[in-house]
PDB file of N, CA and C in Angstrom:
ATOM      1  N   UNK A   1       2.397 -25.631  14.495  1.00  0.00           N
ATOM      2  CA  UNK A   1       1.252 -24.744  14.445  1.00  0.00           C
ATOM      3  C   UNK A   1       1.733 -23.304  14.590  1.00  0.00           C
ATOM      4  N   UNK A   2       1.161 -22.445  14.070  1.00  0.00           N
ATOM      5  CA  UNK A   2       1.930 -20.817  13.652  1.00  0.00           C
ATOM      6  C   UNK A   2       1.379 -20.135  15.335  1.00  0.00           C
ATOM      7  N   UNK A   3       1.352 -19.797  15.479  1.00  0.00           N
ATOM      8  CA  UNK A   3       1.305 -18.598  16.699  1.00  0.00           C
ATOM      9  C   UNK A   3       0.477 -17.596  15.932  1.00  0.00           C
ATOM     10  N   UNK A   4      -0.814 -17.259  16.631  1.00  0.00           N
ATOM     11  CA  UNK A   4      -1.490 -16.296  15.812  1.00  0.00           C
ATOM     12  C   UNK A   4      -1.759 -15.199  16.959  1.00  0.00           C
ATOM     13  N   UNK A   5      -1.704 -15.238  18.158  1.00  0.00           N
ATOM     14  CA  UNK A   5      -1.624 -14.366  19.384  1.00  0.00           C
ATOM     15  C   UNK A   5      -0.578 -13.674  19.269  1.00  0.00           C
ATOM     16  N   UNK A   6      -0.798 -12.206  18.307  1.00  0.00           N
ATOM     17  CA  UNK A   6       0.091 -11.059  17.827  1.00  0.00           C
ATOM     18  C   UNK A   6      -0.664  -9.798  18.972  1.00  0.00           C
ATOM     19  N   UNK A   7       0.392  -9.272  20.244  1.00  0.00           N
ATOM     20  CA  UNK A   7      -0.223  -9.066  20.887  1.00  0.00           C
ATOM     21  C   UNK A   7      -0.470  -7.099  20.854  1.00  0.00           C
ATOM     22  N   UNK A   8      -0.142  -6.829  19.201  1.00  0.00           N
ATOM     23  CA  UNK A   8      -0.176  -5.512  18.808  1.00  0.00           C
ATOM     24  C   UNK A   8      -1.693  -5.771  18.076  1.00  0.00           C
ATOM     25  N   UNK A   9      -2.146  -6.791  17.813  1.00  0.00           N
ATOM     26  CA  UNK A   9      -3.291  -7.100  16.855  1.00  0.00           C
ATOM     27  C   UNK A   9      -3.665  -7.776  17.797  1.00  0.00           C
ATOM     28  N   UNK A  10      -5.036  -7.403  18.992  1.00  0.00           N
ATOM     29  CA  UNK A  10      -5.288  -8.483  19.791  1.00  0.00           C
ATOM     30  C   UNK A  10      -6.987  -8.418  19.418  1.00  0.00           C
ATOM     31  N   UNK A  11      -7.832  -7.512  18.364  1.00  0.00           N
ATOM     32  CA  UNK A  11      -8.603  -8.338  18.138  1.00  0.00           C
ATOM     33  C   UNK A  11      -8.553  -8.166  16.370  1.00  0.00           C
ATOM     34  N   UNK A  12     -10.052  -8.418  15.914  1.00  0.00           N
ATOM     35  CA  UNK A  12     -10.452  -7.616  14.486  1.00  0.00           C
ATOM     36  C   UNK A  12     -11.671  -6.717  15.049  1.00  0.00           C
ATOM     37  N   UNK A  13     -12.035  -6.185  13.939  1.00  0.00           N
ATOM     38  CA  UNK A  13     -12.870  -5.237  14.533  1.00  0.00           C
ATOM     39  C   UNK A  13     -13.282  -5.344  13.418  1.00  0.00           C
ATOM     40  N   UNK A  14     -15.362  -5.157  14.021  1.00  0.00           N
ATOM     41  CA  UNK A  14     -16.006  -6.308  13.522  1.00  0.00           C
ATOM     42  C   UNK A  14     -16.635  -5.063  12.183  1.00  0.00           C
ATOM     43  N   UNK A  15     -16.928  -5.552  10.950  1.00  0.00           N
ATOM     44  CA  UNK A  15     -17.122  -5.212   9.326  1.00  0.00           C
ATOM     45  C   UNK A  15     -18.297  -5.161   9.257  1.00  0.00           C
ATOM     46  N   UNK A  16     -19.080  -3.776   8.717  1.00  0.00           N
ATOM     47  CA  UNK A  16     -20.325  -4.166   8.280  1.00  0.00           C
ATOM     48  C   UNK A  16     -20.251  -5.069   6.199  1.00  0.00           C
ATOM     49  N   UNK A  17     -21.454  -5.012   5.819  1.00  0.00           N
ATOM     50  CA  UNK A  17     -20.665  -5.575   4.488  1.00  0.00           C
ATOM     51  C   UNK A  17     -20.339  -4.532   3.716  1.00  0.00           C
ATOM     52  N   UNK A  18     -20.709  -3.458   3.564  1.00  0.00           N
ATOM     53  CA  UNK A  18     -19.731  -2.238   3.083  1.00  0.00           C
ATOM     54  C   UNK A  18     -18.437  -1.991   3.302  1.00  0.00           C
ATOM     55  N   UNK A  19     -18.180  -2.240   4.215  1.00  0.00           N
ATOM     56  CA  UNK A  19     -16.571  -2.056   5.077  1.00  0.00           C
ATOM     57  C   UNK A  19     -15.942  -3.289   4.292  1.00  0.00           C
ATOM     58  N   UNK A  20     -16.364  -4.558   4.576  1.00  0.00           N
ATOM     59  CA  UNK A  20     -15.560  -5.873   3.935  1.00  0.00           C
ATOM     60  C   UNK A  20     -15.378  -5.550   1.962  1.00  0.00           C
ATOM     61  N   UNK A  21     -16.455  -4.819   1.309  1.00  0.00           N
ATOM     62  CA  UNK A  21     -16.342  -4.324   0.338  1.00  0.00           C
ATOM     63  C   UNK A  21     -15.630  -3.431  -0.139  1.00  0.00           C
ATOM     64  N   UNK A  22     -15.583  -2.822   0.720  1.00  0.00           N
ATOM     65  CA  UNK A  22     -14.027  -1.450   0.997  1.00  0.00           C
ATOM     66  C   UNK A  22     -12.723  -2.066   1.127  1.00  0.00           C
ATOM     67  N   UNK A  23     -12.764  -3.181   2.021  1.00  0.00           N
ATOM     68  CA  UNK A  23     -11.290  -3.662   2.325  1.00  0.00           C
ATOM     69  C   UNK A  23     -10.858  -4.789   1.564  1.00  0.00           C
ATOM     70  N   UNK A  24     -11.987  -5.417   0.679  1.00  0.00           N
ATOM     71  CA  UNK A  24     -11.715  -5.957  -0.225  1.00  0.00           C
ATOM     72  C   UNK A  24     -10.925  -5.614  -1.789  1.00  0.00           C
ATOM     73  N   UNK A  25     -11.505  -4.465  -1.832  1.00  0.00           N
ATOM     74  CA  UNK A  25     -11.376  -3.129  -3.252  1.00  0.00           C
ATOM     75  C   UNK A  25      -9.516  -2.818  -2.810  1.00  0.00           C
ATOM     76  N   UNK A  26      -9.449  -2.600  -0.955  1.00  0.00           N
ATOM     77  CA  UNK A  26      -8.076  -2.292  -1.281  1.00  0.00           C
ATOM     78  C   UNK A  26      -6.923  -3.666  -1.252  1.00  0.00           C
ATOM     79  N   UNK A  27      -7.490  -5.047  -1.249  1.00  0.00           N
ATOM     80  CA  UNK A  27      -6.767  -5.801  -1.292  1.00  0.00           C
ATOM     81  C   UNK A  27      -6.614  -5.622  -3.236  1.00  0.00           C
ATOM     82  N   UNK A  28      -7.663  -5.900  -3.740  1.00  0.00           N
ATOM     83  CA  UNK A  28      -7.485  -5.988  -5.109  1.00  0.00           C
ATOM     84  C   UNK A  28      -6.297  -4.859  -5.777  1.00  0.00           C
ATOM     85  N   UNK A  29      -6.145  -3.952  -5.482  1.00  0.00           N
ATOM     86  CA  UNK A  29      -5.465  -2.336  -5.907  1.00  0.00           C
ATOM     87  C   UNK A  29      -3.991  -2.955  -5.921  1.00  0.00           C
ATOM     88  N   UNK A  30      -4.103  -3.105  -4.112  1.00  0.00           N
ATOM     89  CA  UNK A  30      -2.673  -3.803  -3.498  1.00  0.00           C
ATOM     90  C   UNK A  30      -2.397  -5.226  -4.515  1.00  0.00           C
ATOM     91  N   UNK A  31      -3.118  -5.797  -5.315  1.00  0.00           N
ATOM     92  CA  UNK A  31      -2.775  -7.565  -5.662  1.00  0.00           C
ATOM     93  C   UNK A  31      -1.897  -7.101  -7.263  1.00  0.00           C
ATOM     94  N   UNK A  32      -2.047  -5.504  -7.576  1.00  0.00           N
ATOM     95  CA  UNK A  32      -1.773  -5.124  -8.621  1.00  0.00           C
ATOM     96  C   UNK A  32      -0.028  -4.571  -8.670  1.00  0.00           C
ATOM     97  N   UNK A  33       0.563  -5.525  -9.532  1.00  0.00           N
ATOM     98  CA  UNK A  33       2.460  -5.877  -8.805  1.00  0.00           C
ATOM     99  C   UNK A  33       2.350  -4.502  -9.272  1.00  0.00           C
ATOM    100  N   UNK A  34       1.881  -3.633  -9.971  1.00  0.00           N
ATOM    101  CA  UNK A  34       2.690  -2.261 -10.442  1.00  0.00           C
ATOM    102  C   UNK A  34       2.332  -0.800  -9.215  1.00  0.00           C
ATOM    103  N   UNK A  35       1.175  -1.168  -8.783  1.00  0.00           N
ATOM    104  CA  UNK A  35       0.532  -0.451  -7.844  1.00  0.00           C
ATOM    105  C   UNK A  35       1.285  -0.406  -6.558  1.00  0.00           C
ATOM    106  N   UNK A  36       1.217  -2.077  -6.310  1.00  0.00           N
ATOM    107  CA  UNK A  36       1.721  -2.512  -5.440  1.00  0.00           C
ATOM    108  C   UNK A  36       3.442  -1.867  -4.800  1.00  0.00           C
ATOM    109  N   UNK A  37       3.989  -1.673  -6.418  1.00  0.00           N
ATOM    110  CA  UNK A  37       5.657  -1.524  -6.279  1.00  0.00           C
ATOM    111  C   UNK A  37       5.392   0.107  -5.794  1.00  0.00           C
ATOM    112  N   UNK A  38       4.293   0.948  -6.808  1.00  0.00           N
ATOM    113  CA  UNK A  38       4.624   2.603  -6.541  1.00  0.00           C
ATOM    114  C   UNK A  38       4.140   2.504  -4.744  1.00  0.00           C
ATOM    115  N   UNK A  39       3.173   1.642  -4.283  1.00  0.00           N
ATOM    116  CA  UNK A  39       2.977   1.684  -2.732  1.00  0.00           C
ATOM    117  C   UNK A  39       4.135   1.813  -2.243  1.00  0.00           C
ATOM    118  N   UNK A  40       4.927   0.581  -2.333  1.00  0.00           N
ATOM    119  CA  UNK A  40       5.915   0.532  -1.679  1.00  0.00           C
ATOM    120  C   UNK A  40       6.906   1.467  -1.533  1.00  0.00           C
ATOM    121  N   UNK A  41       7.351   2.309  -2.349  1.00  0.00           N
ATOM    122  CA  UNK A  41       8.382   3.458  -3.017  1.00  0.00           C
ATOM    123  C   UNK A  41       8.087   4.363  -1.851  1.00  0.00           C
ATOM    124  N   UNK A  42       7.163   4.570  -1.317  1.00  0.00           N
ATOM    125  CA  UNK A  42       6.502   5.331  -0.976  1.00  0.00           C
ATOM    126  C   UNK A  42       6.782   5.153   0.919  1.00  0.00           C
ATOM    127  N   UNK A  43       7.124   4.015   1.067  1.00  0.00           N
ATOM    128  CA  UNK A  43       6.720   3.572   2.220  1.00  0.00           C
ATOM    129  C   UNK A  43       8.199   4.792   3.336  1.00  0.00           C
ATOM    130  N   UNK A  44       8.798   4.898   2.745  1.00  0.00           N
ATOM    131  CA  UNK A  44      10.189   5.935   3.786  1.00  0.00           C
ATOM    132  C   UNK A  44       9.948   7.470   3.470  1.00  0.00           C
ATOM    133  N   UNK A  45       9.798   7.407   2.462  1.00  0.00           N
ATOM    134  CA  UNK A  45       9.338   8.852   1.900  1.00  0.00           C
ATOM    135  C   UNK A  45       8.608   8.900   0.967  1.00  0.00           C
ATOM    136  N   UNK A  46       8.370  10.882   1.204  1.00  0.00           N
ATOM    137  CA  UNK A  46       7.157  10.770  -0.049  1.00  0.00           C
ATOM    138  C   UNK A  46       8.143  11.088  -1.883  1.00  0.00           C
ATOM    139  N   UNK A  47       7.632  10.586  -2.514  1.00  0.00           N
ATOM    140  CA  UNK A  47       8.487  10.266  -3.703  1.00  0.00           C
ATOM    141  C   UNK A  47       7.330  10.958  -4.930  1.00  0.00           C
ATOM    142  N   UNK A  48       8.091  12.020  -5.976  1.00  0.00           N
ATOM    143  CA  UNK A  48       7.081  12.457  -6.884  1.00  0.00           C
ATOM    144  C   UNK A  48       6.461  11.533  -7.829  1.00  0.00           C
ATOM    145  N   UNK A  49       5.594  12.125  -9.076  1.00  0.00           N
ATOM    146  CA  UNK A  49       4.819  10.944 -10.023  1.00  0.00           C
ATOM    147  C   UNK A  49       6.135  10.728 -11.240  1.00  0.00           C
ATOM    148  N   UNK A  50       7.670  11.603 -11.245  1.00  0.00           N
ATOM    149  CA  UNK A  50       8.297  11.364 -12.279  1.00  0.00           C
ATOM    150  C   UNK A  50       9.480  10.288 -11.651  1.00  0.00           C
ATOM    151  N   UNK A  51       9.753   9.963 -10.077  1.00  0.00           N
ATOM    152  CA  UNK A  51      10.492   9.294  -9.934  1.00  0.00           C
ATOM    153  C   UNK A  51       9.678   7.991  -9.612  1.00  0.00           C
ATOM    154  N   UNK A  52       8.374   8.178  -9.183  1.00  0.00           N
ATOM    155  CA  UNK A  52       7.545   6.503  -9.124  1.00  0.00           C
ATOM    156  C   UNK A  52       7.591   6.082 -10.447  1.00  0.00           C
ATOM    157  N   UNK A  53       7.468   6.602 -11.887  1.00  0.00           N
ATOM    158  CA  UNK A  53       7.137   6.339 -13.035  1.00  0.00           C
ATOM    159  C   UNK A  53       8.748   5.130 -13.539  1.00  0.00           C
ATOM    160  N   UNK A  54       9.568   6.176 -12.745  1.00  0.00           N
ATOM    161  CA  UNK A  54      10.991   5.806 -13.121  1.00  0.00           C
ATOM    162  C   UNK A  54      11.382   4.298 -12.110  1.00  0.00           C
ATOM    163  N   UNK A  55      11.171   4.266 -11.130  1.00  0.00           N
ATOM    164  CA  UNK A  55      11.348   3.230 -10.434  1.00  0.00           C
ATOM    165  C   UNK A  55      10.246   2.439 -11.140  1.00  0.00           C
ATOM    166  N   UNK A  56       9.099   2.427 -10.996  1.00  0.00           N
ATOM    167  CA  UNK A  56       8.279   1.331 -11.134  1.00  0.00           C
ATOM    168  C   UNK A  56       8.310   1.085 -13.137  1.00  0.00           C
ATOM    169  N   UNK A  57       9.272   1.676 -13.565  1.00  0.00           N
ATOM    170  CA  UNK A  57       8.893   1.306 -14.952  1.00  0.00           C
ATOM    171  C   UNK A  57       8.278   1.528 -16.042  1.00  0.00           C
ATOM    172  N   UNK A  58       6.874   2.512 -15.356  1.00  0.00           N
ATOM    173  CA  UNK A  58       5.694   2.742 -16.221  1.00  0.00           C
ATOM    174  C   UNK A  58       5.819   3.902 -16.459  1.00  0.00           C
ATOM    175  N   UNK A  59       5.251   4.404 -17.826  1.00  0.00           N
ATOM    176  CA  UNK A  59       5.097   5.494 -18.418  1.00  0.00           C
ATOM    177  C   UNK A  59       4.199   6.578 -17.284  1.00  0.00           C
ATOM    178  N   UNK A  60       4.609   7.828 -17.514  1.00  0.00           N
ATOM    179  CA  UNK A  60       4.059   8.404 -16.354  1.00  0.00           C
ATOM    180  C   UNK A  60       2.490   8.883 -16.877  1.00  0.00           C
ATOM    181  N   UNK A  61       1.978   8.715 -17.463  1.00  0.00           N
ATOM    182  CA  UNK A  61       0.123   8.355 -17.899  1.00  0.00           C
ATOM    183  C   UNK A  61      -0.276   7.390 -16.809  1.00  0.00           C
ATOM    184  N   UNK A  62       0.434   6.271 -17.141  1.00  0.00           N
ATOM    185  CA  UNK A  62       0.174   5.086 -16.244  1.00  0.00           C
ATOM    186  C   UNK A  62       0.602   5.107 -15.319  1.00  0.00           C
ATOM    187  N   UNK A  63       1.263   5.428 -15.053  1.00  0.00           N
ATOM    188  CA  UNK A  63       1.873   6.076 -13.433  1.00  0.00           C
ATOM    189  C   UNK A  63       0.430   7.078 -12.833  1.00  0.00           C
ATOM    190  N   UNK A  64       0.337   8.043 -13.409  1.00  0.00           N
ATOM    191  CA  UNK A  64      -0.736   8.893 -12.704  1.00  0.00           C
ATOM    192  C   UNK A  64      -1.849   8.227 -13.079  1.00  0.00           C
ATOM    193  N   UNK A  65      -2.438   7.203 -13.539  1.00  0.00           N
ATOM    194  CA  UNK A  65      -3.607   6.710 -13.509  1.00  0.00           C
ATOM    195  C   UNK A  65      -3.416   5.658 -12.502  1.00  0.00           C
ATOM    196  N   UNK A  66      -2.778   5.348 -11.596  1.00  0.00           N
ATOM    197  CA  UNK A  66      -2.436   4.057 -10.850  1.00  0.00           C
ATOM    198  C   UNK A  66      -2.634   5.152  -9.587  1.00  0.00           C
ATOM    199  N   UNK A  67      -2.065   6.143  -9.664  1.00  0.00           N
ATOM    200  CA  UNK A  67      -1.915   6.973  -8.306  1.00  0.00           C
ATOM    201  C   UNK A  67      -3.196   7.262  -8.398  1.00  0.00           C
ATOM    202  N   UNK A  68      -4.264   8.090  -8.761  1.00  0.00           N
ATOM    203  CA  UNK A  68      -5.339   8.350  -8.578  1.00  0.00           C
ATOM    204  C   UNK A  68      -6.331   7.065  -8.152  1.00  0.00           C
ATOM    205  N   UNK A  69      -6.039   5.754  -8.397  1.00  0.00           N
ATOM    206  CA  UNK A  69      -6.760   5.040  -7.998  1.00  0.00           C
ATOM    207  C   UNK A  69      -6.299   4.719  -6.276  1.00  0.00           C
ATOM    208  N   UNK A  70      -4.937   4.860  -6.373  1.00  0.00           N
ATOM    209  CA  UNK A  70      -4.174   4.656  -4.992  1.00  0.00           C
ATOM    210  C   UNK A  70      -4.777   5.834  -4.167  1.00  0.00           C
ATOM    211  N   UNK A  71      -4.510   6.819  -4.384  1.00  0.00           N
ATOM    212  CA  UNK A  71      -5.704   8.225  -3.762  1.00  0.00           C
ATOM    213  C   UNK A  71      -7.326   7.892  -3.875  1.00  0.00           C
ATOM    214  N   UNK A  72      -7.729   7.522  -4.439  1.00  0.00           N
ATOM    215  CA  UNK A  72      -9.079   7.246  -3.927  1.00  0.00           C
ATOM    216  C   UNK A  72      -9.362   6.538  -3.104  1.00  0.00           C
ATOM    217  N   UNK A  73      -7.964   5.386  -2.510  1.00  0.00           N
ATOM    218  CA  UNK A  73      -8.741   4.508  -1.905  1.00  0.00           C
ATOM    219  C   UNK A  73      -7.877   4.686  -0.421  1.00  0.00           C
ATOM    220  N   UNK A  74      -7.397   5.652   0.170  1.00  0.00           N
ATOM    221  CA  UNK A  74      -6.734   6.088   0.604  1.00  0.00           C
ATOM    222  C   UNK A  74      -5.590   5.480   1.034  1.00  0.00           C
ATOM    223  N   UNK A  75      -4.974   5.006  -0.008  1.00  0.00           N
ATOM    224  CA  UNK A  75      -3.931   4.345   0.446  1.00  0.00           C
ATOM    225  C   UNK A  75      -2.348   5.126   0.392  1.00  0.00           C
ATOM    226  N   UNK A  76      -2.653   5.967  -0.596  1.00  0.00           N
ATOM    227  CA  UNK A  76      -1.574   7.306  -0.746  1.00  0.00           C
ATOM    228  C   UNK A  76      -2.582   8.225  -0.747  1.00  0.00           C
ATOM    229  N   UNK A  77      -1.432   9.813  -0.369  1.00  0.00           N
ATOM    230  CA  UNK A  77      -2.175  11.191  -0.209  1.00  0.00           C
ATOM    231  C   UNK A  77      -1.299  11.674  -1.522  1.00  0.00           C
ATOM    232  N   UNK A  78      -1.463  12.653  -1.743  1.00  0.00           N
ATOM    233  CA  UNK A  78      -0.569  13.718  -2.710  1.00  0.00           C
ATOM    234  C   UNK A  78      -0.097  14.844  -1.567  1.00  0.00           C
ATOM    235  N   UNK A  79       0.778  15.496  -1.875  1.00  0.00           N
ATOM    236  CA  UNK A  79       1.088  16.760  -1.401  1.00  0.00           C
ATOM    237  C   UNK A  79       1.940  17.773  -2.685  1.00  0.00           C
ATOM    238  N   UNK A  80       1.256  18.735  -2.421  1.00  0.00           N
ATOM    239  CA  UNK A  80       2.112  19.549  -3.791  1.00  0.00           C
ATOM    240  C   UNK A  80       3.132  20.394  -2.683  1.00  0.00           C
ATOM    241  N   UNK A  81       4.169  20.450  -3.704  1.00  0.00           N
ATOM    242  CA  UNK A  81       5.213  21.281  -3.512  1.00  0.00           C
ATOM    243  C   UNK A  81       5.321  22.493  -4.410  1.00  0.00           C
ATOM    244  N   UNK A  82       5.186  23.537  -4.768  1.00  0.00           N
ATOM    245  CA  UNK A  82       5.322  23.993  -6.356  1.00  0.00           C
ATOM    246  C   UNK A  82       4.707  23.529  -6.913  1.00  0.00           C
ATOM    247  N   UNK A  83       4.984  23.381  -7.958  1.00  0.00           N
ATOM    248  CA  UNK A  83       4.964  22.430  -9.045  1.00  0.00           C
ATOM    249  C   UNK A  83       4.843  20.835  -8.999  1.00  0.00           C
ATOM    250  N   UNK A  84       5.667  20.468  -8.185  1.00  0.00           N
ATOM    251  CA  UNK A  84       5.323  18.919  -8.259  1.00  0.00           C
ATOM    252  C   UNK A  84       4.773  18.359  -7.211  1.00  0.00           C
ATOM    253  N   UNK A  85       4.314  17.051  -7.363  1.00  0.00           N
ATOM    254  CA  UNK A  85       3.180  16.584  -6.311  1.00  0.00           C
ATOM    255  C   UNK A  85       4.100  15.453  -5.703  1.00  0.00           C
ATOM    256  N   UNK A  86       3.686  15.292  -4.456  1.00  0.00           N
ATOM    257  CA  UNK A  86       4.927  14.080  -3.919  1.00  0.00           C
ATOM    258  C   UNK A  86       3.718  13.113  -3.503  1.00  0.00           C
ATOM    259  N   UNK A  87       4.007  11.800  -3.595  1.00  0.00           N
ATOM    260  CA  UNK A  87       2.870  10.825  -2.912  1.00  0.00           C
ATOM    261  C   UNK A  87       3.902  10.233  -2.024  1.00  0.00           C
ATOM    262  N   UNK A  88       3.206  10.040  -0.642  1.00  0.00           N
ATOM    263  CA  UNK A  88       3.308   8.949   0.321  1.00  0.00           C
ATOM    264  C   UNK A  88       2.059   8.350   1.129  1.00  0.00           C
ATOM    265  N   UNK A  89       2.297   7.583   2.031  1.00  0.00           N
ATOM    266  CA  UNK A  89       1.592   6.731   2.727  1.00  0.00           C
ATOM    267  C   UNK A  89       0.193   7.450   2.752  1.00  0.00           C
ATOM    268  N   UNK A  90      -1.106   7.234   3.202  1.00  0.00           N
ATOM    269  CA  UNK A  90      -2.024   8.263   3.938  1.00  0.00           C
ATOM    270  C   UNK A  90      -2.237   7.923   5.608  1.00  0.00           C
ATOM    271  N   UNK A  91      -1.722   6.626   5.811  1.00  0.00           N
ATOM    272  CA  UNK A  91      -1.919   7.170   7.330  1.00  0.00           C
ATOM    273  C   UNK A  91      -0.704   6.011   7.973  1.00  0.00           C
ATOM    274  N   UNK A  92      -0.457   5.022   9.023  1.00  0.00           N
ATOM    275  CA  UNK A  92      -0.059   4.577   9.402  1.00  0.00           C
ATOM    276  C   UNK A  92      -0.037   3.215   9.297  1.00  0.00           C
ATOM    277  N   UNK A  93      -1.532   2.651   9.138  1.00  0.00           N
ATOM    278  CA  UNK A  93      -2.010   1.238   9.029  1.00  0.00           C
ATOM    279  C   UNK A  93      -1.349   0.671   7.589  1.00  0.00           C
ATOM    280  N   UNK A  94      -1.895   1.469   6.766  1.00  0.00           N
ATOM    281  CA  UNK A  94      -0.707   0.922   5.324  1.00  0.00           C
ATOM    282  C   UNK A  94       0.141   0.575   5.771  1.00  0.00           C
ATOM    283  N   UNK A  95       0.974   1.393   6.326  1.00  0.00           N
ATOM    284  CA  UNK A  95       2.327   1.229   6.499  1.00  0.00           C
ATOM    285  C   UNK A  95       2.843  -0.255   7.025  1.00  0.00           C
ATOM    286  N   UNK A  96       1.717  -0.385   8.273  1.00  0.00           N
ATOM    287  CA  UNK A  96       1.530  -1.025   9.198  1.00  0.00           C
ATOM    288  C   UNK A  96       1.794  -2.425   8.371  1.00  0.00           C
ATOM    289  N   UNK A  97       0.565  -2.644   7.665  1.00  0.00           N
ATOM    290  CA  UNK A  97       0.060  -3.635   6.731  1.00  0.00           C
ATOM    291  C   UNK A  97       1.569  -4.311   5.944  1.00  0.00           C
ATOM    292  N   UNK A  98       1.884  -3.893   5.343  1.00  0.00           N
ATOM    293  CA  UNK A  98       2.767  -3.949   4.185  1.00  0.00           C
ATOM    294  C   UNK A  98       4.224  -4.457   4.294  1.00  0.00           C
ATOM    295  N   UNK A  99       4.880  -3.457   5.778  1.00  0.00           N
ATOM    296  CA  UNK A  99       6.004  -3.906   6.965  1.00  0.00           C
ATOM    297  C   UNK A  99       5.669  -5.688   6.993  1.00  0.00           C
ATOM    298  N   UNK A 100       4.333  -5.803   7.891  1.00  0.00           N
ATOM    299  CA  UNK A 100       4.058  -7.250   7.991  1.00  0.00           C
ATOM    300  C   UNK A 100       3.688  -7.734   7.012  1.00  0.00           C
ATOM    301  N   UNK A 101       3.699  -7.874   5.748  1.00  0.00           N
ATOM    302  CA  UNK A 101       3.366  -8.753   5.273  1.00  0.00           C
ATOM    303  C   UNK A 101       4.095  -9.116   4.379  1.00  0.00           C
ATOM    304  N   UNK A 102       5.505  -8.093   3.867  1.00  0.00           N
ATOM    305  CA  UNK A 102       6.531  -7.972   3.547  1.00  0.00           C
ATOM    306  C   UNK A 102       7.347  -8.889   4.462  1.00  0.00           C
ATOM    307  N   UNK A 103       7.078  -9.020   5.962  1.00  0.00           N
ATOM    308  CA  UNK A 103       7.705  -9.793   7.112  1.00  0.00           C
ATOM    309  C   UNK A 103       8.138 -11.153   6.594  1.00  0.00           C
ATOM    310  N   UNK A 104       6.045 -11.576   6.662  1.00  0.00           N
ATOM    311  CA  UNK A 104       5.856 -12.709   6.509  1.00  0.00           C
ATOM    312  C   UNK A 104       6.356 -13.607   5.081  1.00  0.00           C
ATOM    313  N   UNK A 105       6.550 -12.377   4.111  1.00  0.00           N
ATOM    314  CA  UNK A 105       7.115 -13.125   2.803  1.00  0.00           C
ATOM    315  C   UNK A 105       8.619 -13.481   3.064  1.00  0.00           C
ATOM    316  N   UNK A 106       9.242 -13.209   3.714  1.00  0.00           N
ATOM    317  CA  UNK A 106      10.671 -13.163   3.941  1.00  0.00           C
ATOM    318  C   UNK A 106      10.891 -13.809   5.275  1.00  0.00           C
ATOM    319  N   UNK A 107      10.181 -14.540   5.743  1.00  0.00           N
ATOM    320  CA  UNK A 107      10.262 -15.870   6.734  1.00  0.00           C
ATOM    321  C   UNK A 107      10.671 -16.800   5.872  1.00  0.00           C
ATOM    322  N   UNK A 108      11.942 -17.449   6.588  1.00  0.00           N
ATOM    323  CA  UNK A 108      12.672 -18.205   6.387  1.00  0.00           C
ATOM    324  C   UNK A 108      11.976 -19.974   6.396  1.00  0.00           C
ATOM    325  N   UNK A 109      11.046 -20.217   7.479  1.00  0.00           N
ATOM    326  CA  UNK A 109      10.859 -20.981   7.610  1.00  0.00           C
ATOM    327  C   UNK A 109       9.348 -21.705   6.962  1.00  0.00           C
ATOM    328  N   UNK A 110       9.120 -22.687   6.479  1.00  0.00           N
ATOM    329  CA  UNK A 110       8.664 -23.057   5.491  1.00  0.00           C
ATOM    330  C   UNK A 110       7.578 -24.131   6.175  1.00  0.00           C
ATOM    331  N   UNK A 111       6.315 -24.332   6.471  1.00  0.00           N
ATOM    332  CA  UNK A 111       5.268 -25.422   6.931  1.00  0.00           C
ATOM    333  C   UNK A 111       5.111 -26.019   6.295  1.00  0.00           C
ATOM    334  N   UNK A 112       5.160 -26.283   5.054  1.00  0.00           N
ATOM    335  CA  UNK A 112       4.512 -27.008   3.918  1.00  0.00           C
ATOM    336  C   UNK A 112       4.852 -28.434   3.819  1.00  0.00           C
TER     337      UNK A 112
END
């Protein structure tokens, strides 16, 4: 039986149905492998829209149409420098999120 008494996560905190609709919208964003990868890029530093385009593969159209959805839902911020815009995290809990669940994919050990 898994151990679910994570004692940094000791409750949930309770959703109206707007909120579960919100946190649903950012599971869907996150379920998107290309979105998903520029999230990640993101997770040590903030990284511009010509080197996410380059890591994640995608043309940078599609690159900045992926980030603006990632900025709306606050899962990345922008920051301009000059000229270029850098995206990283927007707050901590992403971060939070992603660490663990990145964890849990890379557990060795198998219930099934």
């Amino acid at each position: 039986m898994a151990d679910t008494q994570i004692p940094c996560c000791s409750h949930l905190p309770e959703l109206s149905s707007e909120q579960h609709d919100r946190l649903a919208a950012i599971f869907r964003l996150l379920g998107d492998e290309g979105r998903l990868r520029l999230v990640m890029a993101c997770i040590d530093a903030p990284q511009t829209v010509t080197h996410l385009a380059a890591l994640s593969s995608m043309s940078q159209p599609l690159t900045s149409h992926h980030l603006r959805q990632l900025r709306s839902a606050r899962i990345l911020k922008p920051t301009r420098v000059g000229k270029q815009v850098f995206y990283e995290l927007d707050d901590y809990h992403i971060r939070h999120v992603l660490v663990d669940l990145a964890t849990h994919v890379l557990e060795s050990k198998c219930e099934h």
